[in-house]
PDB file of N, CA and C in Angstrom:
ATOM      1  N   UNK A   1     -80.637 -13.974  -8.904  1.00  0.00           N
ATOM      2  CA  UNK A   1     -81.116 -14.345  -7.587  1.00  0.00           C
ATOM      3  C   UNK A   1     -80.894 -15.844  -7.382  1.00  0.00           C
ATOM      4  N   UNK A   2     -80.755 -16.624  -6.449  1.00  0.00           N
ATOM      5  CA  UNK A   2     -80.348 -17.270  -5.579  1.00  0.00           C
ATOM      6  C   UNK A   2     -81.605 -18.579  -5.689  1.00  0.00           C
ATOM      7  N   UNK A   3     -81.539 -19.758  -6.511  1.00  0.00           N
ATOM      8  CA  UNK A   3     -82.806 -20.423  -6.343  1.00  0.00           C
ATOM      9  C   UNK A   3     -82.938 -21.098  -4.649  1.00  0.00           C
ATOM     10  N   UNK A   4     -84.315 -21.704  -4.326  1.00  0.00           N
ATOM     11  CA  UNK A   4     -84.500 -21.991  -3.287  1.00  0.00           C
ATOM     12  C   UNK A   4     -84.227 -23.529  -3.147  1.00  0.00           C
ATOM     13  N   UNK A   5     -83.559 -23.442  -2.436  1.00  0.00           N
ATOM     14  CA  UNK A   5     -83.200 -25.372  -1.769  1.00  0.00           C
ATOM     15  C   UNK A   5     -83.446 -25.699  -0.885  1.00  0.00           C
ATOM     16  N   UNK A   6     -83.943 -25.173   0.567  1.00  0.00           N
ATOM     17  CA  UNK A   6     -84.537 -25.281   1.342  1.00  0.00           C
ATOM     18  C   UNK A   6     -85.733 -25.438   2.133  1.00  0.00           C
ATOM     19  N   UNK A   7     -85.806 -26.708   2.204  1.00  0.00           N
ATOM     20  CA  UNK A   7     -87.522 -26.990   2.627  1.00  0.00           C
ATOM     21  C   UNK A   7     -87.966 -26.520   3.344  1.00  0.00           C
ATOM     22  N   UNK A   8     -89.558 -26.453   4.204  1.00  0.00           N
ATOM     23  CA  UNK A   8     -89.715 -25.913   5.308  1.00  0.00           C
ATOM     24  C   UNK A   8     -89.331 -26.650   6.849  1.00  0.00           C
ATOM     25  N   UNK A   9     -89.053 -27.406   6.761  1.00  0.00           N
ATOM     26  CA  UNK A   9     -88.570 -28.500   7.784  1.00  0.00           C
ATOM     27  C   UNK A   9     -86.883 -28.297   7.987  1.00  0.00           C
ATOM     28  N   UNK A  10     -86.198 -28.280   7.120  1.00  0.00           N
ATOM     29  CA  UNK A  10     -85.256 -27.961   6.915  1.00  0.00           C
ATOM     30  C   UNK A  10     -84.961 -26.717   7.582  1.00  0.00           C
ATOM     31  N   UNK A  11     -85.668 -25.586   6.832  1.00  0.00           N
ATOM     32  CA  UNK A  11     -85.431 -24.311   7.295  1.00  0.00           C
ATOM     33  C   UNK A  11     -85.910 -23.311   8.491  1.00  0.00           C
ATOM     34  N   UNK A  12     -86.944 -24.356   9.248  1.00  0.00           N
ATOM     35  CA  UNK A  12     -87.545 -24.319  10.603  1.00  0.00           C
ATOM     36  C   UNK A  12     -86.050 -24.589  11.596  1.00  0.00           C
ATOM     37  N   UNK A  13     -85.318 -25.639  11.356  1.00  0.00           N
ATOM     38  CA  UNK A  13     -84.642 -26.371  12.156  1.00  0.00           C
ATOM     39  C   UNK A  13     -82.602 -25.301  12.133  1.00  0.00           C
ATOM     40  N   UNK A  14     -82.734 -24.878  10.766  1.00  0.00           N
ATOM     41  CA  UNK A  14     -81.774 -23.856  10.724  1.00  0.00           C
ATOM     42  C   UNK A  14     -82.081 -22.962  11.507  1.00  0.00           C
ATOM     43  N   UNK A  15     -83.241 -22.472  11.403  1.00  0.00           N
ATOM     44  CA  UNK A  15     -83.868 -20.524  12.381  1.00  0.00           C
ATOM     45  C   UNK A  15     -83.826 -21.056  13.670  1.00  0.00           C
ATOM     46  N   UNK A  16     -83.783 -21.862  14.313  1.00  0.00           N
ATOM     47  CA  UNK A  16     -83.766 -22.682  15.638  1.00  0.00           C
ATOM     48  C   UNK A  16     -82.599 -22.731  15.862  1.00  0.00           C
ATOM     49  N   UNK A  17     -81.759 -23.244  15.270  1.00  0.00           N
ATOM     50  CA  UNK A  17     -80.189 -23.558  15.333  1.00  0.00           C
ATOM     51  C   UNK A  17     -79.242 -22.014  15.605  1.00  0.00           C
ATOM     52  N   UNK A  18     -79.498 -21.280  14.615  1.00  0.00           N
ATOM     53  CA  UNK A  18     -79.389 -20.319  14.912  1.00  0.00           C
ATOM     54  C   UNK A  18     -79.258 -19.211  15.281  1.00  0.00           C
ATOM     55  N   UNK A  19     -80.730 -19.197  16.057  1.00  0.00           N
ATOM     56  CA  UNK A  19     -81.227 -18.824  17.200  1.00  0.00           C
ATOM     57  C   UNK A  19     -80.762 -19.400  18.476  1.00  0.00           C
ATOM     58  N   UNK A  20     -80.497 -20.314  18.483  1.00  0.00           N
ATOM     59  CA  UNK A  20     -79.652 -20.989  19.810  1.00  0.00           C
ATOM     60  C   UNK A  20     -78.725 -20.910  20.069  1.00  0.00           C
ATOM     61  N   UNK A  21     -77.680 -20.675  19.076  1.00  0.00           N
ATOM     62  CA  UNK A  21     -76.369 -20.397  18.736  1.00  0.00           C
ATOM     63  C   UNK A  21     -76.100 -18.907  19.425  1.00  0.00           C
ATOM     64  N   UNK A  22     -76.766 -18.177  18.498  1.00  0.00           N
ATOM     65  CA  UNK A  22     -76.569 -16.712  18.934  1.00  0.00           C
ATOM     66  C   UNK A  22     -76.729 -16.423  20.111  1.00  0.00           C
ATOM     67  N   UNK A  23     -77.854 -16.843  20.996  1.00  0.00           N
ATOM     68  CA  UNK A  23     -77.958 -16.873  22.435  1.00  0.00           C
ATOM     69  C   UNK A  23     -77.424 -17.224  23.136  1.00  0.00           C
ATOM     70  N   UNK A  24     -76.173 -18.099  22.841  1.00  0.00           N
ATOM     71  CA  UNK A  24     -75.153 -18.654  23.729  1.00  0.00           C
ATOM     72  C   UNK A  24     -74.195 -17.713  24.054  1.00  0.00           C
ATOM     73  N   UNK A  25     -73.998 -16.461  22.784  1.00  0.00           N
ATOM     74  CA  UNK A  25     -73.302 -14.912  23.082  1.00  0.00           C
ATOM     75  C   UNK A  25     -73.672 -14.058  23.976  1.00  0.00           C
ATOM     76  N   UNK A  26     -74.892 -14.300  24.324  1.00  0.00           N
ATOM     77  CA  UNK A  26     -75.191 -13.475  25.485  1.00  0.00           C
ATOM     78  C   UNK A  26     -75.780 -13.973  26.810  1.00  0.00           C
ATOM     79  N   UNK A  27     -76.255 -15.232  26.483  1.00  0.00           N
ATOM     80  CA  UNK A  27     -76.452 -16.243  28.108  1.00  0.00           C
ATOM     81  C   UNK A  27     -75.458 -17.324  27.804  1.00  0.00           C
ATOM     82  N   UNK A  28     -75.419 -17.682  28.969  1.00  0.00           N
ATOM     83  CA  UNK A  28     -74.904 -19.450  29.519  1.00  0.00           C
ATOM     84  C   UNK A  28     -73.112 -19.384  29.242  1.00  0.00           C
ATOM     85  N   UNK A  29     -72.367 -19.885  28.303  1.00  0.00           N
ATOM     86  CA  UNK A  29     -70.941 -19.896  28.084  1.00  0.00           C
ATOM     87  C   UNK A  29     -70.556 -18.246  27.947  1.00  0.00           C
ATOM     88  N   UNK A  30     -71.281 -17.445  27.151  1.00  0.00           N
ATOM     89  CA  UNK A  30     -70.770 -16.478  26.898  1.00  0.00           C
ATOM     90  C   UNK A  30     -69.291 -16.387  26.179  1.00  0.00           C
ATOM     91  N   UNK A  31     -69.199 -17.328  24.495  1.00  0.00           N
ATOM     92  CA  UNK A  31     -68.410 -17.001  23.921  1.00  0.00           C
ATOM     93  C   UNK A  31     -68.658 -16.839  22.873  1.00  0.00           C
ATOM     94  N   UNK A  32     -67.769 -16.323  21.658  1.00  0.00           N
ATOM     95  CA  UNK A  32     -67.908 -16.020  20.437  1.00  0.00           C
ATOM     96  C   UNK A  32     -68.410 -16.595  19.873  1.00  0.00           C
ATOM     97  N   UNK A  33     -68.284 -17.544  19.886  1.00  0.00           N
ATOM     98  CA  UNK A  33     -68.403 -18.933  18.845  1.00  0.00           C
ATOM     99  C   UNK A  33     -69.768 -19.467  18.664  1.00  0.00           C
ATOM    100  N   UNK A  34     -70.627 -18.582  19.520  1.00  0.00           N
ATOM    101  CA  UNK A  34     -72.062 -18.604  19.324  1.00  0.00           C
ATOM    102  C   UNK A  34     -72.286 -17.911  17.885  1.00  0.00           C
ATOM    103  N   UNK A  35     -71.307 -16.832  17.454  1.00  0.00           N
ATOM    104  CA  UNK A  35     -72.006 -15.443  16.081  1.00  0.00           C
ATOM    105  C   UNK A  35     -71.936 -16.907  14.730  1.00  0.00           C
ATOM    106  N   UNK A  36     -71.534 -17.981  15.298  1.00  0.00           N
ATOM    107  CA  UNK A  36     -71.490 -19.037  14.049  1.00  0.00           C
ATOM    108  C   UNK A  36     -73.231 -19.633  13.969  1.00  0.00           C
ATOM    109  N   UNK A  37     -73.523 -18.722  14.397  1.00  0.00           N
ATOM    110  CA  UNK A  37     -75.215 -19.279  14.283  1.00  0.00           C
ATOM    111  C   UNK A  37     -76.037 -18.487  13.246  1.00  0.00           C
ATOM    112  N   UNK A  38     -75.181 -17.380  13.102  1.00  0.00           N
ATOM    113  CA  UNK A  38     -75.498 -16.518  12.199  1.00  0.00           C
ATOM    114  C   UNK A  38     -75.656 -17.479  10.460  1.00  0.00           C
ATOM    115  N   UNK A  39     -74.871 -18.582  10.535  1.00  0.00           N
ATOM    116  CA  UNK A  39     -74.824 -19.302   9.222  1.00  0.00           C
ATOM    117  C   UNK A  39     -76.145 -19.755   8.706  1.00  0.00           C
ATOM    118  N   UNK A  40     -76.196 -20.423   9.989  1.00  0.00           N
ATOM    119  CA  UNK A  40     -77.552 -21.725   9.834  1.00  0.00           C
ATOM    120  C   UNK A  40     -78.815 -20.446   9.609  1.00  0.00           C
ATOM    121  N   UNK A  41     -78.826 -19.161  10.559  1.00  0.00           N
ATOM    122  CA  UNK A  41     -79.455 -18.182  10.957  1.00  0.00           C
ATOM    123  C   UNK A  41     -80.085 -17.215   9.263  1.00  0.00           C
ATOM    124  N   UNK A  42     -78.674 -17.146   8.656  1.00  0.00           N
ATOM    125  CA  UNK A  42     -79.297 -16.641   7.416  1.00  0.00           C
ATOM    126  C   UNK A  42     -79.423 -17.711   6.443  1.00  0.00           C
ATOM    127  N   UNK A  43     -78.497 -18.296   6.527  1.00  0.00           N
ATOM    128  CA  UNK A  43     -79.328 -19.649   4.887  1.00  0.00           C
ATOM    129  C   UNK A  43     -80.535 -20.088   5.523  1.00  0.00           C
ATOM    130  N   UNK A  44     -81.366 -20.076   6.177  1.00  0.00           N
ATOM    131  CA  UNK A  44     -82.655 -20.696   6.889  1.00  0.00           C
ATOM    132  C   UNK A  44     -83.335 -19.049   6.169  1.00  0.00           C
ATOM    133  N   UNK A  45     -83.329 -18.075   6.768  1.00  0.00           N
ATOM    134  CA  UNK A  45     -84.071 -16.582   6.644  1.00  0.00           C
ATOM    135  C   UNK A  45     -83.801 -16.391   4.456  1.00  0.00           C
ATOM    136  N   UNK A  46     -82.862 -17.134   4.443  1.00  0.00           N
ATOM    137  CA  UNK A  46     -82.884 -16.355   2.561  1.00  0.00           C
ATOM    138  C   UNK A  46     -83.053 -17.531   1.814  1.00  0.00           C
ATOM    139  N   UNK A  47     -83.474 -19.120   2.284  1.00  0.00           N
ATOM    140  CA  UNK A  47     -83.786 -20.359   1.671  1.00  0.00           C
ATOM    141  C   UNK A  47     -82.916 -20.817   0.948  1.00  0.00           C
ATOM    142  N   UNK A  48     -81.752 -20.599   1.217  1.00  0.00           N
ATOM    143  CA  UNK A  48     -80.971 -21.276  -0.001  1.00  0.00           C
ATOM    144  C   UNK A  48     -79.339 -21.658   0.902  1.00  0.00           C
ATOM    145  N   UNK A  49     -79.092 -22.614   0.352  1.00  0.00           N
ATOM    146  CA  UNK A  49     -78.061 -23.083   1.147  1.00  0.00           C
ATOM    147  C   UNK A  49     -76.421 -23.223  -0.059  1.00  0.00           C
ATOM    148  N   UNK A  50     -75.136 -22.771   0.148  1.00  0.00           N
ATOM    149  CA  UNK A  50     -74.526 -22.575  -0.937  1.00  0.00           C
ATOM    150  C   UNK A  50     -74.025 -23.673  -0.846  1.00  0.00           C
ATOM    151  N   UNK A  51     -73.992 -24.632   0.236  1.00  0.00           N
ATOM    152  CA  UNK A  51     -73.291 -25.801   0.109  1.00  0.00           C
ATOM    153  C   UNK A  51     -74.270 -27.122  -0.598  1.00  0.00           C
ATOM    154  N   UNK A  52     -75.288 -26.805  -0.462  1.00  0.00           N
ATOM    155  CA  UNK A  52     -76.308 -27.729  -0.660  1.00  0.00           C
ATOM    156  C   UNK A  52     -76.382 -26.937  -2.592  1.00  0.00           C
ATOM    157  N   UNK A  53     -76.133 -26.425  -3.016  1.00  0.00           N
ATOM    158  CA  UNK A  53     -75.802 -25.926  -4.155  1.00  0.00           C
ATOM    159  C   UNK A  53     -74.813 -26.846  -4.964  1.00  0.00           C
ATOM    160  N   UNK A  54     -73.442 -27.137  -4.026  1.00  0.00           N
ATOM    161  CA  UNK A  54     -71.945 -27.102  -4.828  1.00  0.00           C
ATOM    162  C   UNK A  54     -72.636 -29.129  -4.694  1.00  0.00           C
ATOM    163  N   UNK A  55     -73.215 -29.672  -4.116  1.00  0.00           N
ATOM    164  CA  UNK A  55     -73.363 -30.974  -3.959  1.00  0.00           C
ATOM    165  C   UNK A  55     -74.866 -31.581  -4.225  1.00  0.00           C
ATOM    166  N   UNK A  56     -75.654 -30.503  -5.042  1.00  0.00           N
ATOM    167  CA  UNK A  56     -76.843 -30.583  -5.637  1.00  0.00           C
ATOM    168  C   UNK A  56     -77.612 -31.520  -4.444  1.00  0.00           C
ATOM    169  N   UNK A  57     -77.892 -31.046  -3.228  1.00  0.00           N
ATOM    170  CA  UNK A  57     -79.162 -31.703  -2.846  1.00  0.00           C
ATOM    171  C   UNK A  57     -80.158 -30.373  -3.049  1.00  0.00           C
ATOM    172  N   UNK A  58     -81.186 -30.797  -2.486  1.00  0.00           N
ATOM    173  CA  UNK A  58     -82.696 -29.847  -2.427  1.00  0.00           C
ATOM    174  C   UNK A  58     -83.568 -30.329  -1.848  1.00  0.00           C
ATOM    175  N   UNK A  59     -83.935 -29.601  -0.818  1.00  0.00           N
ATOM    176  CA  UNK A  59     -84.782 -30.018   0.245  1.00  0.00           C
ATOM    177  C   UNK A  59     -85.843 -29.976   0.078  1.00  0.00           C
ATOM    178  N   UNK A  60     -86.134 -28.732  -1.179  1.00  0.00           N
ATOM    179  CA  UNK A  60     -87.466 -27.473  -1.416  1.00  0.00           C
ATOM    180  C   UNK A  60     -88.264 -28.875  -1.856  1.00  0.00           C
ATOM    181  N   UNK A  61     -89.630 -28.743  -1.828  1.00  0.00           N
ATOM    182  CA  UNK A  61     -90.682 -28.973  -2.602  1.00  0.00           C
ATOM    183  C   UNK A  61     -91.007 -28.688  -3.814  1.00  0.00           C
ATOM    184  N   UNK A  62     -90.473 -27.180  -4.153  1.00  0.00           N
ATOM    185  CA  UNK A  62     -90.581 -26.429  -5.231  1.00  0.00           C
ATOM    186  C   UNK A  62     -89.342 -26.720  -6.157  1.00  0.00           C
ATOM    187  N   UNK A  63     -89.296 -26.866  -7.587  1.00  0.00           N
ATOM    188  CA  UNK A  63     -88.330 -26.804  -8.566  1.00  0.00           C
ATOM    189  C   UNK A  63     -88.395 -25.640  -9.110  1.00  0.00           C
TER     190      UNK A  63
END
C-alpha cells in the first residue's frame, strides 16, 4: 500500500481543484480537458501523491 504524503491542507485544495476541473466538462467551456481534474481529484481522495514520492516531499503530518 501506498504511504501517505498528503496533508490536510494540501489535500482539501486538490478535492477543490478537481472538482472544478471536472465541472468545466459539463458547465461553462465545455471541453475535455476538464477529465484532467480527475488527477488532482484522486491523489487528494487516496492521500498520496506519486510525484511528490519520486522528489521526496511530504506534506502529511504523519510519518
Amino acid at each position: 500500500m501506498l504511504k501517505s504524503n498528503i496533508g490536510n491542507v494540501d489535500r482539501i485544495l486538490r478535492l477543490i481543484l478537481g472538482i472544478a476541473l471536472i465541472a468545466l466538462v459539463f458547465v461553462g467551456p465545455q471541453t475535455p480537458w476538464g477529465w484532467l481534474g480527475l488527477v488532482p481529484l484522486l491523489t487528494g481522495l487516496w492521500r498520496t501523491c506519486p510525484l511528490y514520492s519520486l522528489i521526496g516531499l511530504n506534506t502529511c503530518p504523519r510519518r
